[in-house]
PDB file of N, CA and C in Angstrom:
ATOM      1  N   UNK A   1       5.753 -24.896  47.022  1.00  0.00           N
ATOM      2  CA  UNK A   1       4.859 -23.997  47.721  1.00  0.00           C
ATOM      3  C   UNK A   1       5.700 -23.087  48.612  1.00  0.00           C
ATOM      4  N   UNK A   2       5.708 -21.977  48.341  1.00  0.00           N
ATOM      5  CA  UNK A   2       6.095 -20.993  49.337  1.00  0.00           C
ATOM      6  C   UNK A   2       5.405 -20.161  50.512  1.00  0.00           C
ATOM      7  N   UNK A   3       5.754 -20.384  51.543  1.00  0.00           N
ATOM      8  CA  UNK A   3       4.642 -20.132  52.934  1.00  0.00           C
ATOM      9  C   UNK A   3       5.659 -19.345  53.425  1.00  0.00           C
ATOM     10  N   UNK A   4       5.442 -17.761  53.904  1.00  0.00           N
ATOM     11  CA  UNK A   4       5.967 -16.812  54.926  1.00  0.00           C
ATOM     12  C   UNK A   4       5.004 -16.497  55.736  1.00  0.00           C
ATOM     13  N   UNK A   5       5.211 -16.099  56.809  1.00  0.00           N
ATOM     14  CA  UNK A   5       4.493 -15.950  57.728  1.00  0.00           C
ATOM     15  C   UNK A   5       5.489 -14.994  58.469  1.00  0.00           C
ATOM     16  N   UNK A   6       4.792 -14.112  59.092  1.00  0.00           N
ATOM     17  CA  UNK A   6       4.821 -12.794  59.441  1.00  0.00           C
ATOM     18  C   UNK A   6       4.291 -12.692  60.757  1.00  0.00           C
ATOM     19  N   UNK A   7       5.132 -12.793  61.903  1.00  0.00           N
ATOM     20  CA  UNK A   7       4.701 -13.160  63.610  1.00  0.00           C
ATOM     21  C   UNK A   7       5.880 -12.743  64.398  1.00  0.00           C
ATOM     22  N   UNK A   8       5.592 -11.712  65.432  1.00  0.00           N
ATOM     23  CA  UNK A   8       6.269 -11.672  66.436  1.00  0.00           C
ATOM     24  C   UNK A   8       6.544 -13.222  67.232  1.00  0.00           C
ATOM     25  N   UNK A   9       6.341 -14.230  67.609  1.00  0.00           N
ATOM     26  CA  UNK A   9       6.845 -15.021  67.850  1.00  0.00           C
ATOM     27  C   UNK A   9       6.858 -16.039  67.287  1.00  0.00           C
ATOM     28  N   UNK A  10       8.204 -16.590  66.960  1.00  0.00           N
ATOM     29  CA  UNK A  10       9.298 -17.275  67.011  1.00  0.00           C
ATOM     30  C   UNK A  10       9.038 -18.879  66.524  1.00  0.00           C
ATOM     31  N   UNK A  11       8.323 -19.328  68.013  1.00  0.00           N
ATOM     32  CA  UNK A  11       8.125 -20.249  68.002  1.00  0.00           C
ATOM     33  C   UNK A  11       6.300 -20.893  67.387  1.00  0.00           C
ATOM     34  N   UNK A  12       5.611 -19.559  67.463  1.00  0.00           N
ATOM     35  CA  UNK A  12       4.418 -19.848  66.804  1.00  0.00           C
ATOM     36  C   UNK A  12       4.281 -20.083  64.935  1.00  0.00           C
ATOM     37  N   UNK A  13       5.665 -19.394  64.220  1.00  0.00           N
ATOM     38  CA  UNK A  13       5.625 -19.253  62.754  1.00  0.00           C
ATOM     39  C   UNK A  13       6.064 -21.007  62.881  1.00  0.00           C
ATOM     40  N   UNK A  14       6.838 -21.232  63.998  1.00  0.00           N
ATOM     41  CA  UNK A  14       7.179 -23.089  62.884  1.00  0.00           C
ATOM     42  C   UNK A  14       5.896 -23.706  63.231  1.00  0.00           C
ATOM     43  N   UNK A  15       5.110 -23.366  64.862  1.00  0.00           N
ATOM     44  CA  UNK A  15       3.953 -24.359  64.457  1.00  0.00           C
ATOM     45  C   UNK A  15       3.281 -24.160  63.392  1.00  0.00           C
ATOM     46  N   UNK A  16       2.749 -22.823  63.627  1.00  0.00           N
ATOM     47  CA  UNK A  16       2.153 -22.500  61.710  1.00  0.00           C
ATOM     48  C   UNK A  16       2.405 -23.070  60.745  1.00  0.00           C
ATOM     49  N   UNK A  17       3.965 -22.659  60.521  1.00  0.00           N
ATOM     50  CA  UNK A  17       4.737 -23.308  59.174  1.00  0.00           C
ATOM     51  C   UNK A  17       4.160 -24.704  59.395  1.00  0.00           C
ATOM     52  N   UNK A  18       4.192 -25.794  60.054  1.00  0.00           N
ATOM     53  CA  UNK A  18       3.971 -27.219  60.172  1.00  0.00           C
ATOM     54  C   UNK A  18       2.039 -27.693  60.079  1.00  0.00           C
ATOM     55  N   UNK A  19       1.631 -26.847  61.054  1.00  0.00           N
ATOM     56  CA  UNK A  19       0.278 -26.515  60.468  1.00  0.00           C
ATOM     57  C   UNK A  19      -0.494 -26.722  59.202  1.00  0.00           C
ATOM     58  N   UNK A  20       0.418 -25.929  58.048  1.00  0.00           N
ATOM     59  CA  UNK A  20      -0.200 -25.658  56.780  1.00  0.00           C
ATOM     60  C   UNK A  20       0.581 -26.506  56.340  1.00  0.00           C
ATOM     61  N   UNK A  21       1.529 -26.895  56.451  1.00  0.00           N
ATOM     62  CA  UNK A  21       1.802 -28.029  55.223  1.00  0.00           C
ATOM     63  C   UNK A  21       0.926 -29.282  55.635  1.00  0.00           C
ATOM     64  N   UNK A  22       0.967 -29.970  56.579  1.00  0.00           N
ATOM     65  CA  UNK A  22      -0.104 -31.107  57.222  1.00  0.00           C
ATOM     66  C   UNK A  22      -0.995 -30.592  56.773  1.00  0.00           C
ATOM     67  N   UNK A  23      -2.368 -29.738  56.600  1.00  0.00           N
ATOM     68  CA  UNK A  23      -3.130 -29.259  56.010  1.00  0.00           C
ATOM     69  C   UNK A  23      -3.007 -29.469  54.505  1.00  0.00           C
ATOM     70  N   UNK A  24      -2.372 -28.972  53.996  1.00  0.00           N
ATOM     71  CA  UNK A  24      -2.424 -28.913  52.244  1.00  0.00           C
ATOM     72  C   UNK A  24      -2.239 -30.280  51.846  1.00  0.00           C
ATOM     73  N   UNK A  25      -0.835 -31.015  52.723  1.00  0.00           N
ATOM     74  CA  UNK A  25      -1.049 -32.411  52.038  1.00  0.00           C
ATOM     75  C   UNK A  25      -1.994 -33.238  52.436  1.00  0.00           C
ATOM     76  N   UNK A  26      -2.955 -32.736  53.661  1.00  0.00           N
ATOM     77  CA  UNK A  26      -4.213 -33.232  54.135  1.00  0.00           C
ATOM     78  C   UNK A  26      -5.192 -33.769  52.848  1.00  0.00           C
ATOM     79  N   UNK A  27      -4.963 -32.879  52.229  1.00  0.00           N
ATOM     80  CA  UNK A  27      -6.285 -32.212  51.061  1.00  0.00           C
ATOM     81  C   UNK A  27      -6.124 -31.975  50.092  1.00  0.00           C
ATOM     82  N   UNK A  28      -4.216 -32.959  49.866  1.00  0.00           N
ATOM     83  CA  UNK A  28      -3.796 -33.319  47.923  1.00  0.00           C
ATOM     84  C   UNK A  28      -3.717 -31.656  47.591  1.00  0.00           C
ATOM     85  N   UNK A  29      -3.475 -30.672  48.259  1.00  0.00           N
ATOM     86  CA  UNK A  29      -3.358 -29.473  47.608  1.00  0.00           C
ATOM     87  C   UNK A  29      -1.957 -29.260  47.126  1.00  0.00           C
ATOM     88  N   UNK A  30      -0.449 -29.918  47.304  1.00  0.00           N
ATOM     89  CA  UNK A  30       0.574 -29.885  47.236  1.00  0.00           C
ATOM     90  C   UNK A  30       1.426 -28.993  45.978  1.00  0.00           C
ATOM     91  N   UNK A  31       0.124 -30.063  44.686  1.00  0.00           N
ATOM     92  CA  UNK A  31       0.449 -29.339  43.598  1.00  0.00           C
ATOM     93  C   UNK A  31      -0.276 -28.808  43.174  1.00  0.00           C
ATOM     94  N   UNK A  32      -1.482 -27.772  43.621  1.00  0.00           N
ATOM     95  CA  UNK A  32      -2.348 -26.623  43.573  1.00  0.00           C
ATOM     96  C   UNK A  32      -1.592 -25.514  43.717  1.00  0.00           C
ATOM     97  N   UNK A  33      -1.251 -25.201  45.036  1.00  0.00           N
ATOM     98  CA  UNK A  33      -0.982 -24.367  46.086  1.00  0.00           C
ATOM     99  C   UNK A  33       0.898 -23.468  45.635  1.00  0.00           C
ATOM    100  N   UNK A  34       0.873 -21.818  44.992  1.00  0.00           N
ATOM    101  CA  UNK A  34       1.789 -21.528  44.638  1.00  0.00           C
ATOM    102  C   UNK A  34       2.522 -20.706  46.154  1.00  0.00           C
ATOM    103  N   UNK A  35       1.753 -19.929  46.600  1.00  0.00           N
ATOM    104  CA  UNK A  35       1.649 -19.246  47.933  1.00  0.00           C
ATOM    105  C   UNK A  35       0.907 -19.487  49.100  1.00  0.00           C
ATOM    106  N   UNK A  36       1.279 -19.216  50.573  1.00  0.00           N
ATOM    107  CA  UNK A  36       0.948 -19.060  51.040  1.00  0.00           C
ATOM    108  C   UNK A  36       1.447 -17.739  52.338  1.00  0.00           C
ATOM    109  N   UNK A  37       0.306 -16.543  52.599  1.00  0.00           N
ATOM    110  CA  UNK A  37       1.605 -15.829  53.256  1.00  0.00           C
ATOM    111  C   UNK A  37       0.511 -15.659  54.582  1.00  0.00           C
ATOM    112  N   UNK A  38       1.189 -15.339  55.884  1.00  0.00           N
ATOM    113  CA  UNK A  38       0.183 -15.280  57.083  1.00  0.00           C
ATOM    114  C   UNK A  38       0.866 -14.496  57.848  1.00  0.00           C
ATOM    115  N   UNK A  39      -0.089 -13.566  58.703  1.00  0.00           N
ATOM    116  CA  UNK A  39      -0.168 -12.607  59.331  1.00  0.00           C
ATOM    117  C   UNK A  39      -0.370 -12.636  60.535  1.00  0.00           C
ATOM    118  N   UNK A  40       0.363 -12.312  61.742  1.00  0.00           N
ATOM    119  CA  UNK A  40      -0.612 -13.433  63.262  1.00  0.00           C
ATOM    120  C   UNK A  40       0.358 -12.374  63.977  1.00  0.00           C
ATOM    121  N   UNK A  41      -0.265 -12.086  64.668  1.00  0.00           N
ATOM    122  CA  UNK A  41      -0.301 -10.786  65.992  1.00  0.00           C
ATOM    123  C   UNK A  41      -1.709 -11.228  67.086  1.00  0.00           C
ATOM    124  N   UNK A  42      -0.954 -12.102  67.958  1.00  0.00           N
ATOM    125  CA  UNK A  42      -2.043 -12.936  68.790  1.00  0.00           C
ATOM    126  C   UNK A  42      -2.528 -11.428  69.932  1.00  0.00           C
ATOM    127  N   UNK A  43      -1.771 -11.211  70.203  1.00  0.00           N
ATOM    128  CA  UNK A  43      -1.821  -9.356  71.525  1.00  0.00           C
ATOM    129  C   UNK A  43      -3.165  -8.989  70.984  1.00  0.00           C
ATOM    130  N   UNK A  44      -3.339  -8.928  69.281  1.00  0.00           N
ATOM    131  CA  UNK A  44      -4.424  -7.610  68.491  1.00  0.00           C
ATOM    132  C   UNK A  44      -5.793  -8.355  68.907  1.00  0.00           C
ATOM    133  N   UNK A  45      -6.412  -9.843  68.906  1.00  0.00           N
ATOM    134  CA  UNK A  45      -5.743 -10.566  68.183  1.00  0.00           C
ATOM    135  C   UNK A  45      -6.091 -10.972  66.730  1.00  0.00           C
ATOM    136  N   UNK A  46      -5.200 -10.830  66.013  1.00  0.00           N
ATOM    137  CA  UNK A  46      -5.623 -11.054  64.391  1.00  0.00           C
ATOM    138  C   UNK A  46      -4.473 -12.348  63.921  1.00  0.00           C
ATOM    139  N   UNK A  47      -5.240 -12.978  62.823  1.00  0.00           N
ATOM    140  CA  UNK A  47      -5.073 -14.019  62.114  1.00  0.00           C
ATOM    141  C   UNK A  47      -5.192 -13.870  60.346  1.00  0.00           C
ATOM    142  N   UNK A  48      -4.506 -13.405  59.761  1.00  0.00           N
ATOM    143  CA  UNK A  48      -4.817 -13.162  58.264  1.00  0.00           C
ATOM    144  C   UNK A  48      -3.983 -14.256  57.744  1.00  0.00           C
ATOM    145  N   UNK A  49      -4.895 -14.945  56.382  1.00  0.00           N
ATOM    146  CA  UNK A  49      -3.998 -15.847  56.069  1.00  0.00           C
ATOM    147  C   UNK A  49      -4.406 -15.967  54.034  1.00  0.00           C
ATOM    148  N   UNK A  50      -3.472 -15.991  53.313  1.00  0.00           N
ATOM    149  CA  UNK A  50      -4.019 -15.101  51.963  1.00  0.00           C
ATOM    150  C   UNK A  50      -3.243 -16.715  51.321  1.00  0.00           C
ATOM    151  N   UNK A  51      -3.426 -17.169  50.002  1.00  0.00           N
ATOM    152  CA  UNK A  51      -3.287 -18.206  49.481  1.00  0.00           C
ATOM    153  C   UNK A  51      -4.063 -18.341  48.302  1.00  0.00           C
ATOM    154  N   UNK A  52      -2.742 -18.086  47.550  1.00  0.00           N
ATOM    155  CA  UNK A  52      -2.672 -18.398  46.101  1.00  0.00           C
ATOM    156  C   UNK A  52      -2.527 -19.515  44.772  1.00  0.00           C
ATOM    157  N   UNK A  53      -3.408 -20.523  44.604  1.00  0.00           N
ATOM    158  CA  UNK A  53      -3.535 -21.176  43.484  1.00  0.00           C
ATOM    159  C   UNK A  53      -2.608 -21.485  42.871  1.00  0.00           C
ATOM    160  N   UNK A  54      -2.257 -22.264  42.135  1.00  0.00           N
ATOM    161  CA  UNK A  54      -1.599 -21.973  40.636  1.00  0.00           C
ATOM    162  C   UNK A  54      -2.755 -21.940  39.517  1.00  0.00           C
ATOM    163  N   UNK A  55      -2.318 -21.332  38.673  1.00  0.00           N
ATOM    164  CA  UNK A  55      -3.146 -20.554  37.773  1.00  0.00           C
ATOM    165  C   UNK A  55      -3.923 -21.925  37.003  1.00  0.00           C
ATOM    166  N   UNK A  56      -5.108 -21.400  36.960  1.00  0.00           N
ATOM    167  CA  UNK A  56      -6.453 -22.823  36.300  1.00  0.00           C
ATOM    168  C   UNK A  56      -6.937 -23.382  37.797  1.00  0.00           C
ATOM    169  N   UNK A  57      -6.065 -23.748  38.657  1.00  0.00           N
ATOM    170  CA  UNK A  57      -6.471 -24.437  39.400  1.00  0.00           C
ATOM    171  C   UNK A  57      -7.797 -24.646  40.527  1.00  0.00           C
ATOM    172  N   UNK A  58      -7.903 -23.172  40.449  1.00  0.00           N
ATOM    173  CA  UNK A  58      -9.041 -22.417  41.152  1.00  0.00           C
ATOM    174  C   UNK A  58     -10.459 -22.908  40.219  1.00  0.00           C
ATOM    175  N   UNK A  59     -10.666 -23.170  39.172  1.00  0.00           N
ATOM    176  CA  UNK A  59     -11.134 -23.035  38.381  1.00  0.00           C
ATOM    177  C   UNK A  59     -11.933 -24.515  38.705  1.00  0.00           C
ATOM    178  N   UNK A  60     -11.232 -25.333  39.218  1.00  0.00           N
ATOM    179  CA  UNK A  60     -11.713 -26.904  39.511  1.00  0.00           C
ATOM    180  C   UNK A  60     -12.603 -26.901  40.508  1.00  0.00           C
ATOM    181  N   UNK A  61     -14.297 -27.286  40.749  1.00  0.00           N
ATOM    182  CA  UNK A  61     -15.046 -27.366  41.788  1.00  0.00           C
ATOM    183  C   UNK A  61     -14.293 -28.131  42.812  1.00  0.00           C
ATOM    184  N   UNK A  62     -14.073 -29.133  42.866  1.00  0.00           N
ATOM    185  CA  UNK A  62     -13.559 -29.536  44.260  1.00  0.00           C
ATOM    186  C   UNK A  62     -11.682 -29.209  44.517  1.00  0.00           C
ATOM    187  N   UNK A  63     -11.215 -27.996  43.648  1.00  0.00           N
ATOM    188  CA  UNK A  63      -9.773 -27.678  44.144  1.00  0.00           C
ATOM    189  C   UNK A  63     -10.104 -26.464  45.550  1.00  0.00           C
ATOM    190  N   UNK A  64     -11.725 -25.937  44.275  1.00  0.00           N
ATOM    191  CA  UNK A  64     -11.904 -25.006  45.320  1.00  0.00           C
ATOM    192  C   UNK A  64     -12.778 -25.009  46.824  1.00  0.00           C
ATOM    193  N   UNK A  65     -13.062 -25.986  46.597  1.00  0.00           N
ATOM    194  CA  UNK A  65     -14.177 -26.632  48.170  1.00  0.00           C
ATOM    195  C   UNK A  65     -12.517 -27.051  49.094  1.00  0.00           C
ATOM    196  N   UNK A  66     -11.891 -27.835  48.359  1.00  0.00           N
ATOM    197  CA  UNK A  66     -10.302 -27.993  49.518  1.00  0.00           C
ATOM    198  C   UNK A  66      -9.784 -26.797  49.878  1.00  0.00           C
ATOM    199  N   UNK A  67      -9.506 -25.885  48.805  1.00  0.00           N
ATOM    200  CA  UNK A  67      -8.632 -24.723  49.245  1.00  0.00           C
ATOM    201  C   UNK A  67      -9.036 -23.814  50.328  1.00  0.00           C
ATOM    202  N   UNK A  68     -10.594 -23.651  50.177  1.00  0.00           N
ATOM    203  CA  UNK A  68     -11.190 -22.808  51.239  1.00  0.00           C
ATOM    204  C   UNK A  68     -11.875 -23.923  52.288  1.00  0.00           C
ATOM    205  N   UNK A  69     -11.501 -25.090  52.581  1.00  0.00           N
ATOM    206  CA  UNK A  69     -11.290 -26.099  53.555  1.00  0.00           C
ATOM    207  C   UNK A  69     -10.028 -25.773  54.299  1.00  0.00           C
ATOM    208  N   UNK A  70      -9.040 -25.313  53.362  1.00  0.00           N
ATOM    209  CA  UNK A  70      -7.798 -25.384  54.347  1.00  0.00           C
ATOM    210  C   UNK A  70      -7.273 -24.069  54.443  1.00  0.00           C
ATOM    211  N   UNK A  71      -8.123 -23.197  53.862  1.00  0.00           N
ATOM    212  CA  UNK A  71      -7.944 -22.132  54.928  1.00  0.00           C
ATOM    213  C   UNK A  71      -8.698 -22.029  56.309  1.00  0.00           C
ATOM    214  N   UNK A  72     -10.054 -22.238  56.504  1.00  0.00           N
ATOM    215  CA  UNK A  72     -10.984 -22.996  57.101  1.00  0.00           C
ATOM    216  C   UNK A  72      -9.893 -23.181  58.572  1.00  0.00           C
ATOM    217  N   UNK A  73      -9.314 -24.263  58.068  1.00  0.00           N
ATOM    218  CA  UNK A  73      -8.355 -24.983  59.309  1.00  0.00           C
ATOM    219  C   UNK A  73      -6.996 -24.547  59.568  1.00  0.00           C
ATOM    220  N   UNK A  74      -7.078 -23.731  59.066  1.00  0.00           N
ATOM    221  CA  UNK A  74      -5.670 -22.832  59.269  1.00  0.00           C
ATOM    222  C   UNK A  74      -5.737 -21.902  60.781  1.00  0.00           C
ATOM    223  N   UNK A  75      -6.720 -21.523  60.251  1.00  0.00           N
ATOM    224  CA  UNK A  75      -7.154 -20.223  61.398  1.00  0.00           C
ATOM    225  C   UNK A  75      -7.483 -20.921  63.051  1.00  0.00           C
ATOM    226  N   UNK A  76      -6.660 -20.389  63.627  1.00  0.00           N
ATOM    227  CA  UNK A  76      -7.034 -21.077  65.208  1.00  0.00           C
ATOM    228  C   UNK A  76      -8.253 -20.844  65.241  1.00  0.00           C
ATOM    229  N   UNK A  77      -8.700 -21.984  66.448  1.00  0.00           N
ATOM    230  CA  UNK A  77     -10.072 -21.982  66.977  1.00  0.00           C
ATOM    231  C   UNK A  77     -10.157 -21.028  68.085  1.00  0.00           C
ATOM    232  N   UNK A  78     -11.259 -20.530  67.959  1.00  0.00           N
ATOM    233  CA  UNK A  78     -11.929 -19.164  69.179  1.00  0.00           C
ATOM    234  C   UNK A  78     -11.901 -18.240  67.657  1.00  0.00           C
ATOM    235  N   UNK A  79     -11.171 -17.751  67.232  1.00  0.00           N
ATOM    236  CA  UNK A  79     -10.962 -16.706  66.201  1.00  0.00           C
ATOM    237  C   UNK A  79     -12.735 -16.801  65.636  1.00  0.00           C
ATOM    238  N   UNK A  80     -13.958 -16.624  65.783  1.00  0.00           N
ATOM    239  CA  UNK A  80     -15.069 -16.622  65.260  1.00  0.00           C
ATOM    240  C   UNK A  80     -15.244 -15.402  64.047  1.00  0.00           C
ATOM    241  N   UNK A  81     -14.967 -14.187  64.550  1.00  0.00           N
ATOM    242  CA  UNK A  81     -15.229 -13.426  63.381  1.00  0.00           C
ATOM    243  C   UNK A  81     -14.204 -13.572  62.338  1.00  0.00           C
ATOM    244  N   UNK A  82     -15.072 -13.334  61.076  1.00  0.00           N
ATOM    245  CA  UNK A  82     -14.016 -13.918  59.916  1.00  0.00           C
ATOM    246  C   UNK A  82     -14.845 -12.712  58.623  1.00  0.00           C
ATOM    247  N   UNK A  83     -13.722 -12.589  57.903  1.00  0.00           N
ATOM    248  CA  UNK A  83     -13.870 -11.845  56.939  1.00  0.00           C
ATOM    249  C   UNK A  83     -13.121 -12.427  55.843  1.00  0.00           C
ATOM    250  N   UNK A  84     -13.850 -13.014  54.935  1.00  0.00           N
ATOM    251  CA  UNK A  84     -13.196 -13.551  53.547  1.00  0.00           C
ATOM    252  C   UNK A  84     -13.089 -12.571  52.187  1.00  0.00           C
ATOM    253  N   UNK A  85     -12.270 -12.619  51.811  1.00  0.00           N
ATOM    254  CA  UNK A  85     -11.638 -11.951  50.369  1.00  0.00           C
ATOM    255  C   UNK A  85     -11.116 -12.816  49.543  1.00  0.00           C
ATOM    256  N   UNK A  86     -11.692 -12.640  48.142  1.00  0.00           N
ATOM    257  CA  UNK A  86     -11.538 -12.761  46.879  1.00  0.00           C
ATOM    258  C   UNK A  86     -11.174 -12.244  45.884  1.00  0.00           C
ATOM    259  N   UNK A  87      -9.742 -12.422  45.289  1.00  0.00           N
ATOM    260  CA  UNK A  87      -9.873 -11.174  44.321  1.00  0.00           C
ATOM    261  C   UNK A  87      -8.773 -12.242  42.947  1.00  0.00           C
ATOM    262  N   UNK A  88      -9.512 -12.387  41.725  1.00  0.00           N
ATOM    263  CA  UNK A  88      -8.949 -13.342  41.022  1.00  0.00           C
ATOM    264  C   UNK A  88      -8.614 -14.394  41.588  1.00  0.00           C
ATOM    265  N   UNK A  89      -7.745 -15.193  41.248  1.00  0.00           N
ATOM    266  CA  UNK A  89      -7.134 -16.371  41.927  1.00  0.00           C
ATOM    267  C   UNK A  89      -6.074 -16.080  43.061  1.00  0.00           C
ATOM    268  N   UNK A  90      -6.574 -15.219  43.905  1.00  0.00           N
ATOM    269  CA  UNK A  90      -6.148 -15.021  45.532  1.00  0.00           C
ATOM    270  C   UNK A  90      -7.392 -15.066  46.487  1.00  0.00           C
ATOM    271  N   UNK A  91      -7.370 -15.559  47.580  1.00  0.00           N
ATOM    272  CA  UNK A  91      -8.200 -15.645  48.707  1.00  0.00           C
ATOM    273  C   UNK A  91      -7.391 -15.370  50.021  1.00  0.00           C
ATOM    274  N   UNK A  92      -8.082 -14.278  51.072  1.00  0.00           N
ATOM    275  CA  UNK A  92      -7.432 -14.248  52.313  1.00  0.00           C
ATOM    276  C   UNK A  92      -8.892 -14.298  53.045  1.00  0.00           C
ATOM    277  N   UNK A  93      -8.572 -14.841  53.990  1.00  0.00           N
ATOM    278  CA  UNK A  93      -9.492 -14.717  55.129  1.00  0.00           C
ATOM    279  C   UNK A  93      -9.059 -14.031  56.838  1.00  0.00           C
ATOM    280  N   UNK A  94      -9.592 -13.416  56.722  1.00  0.00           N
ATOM    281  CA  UNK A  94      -9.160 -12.531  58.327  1.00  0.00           C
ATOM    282  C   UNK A  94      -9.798 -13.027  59.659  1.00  0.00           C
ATOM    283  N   UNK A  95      -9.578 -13.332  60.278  1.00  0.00           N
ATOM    284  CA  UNK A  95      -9.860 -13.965  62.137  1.00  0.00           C
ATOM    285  C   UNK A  95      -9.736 -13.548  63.111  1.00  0.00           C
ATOM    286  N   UNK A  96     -10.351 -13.173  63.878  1.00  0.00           N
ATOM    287  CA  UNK A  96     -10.464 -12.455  65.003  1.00  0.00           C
ATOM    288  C   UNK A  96     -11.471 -13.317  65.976  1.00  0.00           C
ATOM    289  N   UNK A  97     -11.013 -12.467  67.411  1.00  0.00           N
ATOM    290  CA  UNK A  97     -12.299 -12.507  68.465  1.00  0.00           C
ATOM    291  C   UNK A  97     -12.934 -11.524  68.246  1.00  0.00           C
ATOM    292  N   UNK A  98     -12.397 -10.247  68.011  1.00  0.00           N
ATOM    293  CA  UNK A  98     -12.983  -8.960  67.973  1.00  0.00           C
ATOM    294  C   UNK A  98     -13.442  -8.795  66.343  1.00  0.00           C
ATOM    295  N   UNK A  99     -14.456  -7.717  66.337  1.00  0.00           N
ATOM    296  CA  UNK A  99     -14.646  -7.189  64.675  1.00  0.00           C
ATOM    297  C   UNK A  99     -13.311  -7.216  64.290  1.00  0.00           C
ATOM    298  N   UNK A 100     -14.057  -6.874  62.625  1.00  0.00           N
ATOM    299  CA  UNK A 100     -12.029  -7.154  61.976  1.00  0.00           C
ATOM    300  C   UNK A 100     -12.133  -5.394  61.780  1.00  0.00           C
ATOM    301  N   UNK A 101     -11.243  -4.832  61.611  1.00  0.00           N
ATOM    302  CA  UNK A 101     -10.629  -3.384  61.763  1.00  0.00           C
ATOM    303  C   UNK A 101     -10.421  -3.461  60.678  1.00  0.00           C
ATOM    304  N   UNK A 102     -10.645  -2.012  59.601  1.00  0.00           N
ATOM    305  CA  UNK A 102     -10.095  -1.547  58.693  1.00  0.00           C
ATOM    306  C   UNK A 102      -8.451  -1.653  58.200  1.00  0.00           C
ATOM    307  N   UNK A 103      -7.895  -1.761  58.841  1.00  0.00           N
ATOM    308  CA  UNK A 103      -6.187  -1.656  58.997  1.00  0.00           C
ATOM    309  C   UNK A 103      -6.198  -3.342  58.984  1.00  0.00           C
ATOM    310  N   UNK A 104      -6.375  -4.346  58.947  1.00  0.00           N
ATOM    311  CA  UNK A 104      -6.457  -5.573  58.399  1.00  0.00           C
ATOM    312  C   UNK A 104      -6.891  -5.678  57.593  1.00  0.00           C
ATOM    313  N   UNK A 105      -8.249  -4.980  57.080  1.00  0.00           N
ATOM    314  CA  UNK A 105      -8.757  -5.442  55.671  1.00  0.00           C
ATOM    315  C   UNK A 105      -7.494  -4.990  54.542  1.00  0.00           C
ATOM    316  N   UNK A 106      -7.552  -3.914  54.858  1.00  0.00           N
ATOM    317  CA  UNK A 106      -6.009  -3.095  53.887  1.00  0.00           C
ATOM    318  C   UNK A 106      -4.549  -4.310  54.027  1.00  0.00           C
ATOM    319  N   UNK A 107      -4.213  -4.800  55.059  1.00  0.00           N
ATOM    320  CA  UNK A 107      -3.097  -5.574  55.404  1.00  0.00           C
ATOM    321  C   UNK A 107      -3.374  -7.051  54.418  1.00  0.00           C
ATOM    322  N   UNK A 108      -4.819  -7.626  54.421  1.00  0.00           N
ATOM    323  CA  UNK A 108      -5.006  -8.762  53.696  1.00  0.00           C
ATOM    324  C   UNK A 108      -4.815  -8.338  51.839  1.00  0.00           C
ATOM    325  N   UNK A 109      -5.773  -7.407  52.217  1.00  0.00           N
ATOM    326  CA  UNK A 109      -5.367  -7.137  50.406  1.00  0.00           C
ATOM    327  C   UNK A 109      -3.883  -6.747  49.920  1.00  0.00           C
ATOM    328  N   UNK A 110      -2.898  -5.535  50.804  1.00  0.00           N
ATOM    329  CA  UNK A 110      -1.728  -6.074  49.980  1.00  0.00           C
ATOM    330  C   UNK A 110      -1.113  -7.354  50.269  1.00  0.00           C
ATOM    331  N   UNK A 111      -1.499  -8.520  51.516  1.00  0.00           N
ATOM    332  CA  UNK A 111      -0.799  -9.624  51.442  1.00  0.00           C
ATOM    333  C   UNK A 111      -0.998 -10.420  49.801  1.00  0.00           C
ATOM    334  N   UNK A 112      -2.746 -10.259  49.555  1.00  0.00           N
ATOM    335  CA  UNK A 112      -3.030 -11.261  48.206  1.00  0.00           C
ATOM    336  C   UNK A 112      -2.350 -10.601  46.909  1.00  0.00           C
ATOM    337  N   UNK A 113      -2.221  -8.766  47.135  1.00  0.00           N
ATOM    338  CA  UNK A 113      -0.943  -8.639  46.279  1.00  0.00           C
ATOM    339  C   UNK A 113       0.764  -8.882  46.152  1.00  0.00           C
ATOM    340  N   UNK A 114       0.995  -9.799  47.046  1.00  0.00           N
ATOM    341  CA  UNK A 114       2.427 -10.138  47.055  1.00  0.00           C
ATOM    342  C   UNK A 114       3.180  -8.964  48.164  1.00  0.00           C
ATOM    343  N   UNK A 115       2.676  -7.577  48.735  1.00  0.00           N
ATOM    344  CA  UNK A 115       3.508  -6.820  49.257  1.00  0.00           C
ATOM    345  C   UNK A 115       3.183  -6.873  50.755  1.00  0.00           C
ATOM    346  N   UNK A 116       3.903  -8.108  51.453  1.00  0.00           N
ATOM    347  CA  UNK A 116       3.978  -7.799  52.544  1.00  0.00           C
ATOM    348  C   UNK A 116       4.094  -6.607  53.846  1.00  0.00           C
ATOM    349  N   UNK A 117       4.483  -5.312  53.344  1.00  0.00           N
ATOM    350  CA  UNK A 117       4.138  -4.316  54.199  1.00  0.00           C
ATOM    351  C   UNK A 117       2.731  -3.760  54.889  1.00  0.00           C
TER     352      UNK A 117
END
């Protein structure tokens, strides 16, 4: 499983990083799970977090009740507004206190395309 994460600080990408793996092996996702990439600018504050399958896997009723379980628990608590995306076998979900902004929705979709910019 490959997890990047994309954060001005430092010390918040290893809790993250540690976060989602406790999570996935929470929920037997270990050998589901090909990607994971996350977005976290606490200042804005936004939380995007996009996670990719391996291929079929999505396809399983309860791979997919876990997977969107552990995105679910990914996302800090307070973050209430949420905006979920689907597109083939990619899912991101966006988190906020505030509405989610156009300029995140755009940021989640190229994350579920692989281009981090």
């Amino acid at each position: 499983m490959n997890i990047a994460i994309d954060s001005d600080d430092e010390e918040g990408k290893v809790i993250t990083r540690m976060t989602i793996i406790d999570i996935v092996q929470d929920l037997n996702l270990t050998n589901v799970i090909d990607d994971v990439n996350v977005f976290v600018r606490p200042k804005e504050p936004v939380f995007i977090v996009s996670l990719s399958p391996k291929m079929g896997a999505y396809e399983q009723k309860n791979v997919r009740r876990n997977i969107t379980d552990c995105l679910l628990r990914v996302i800090p608590e307070g973050f209430r507004v949420r905006k979920q995306i689907v597109d083939n076998n990619t899912l991101a979900i966006i988190a906020s206190e505030d509405p989610v902004k156009e300029g995140w929705v755009k940021k989640a979709v190229k994350m579920m395309k692989g281009t981090q910019n």
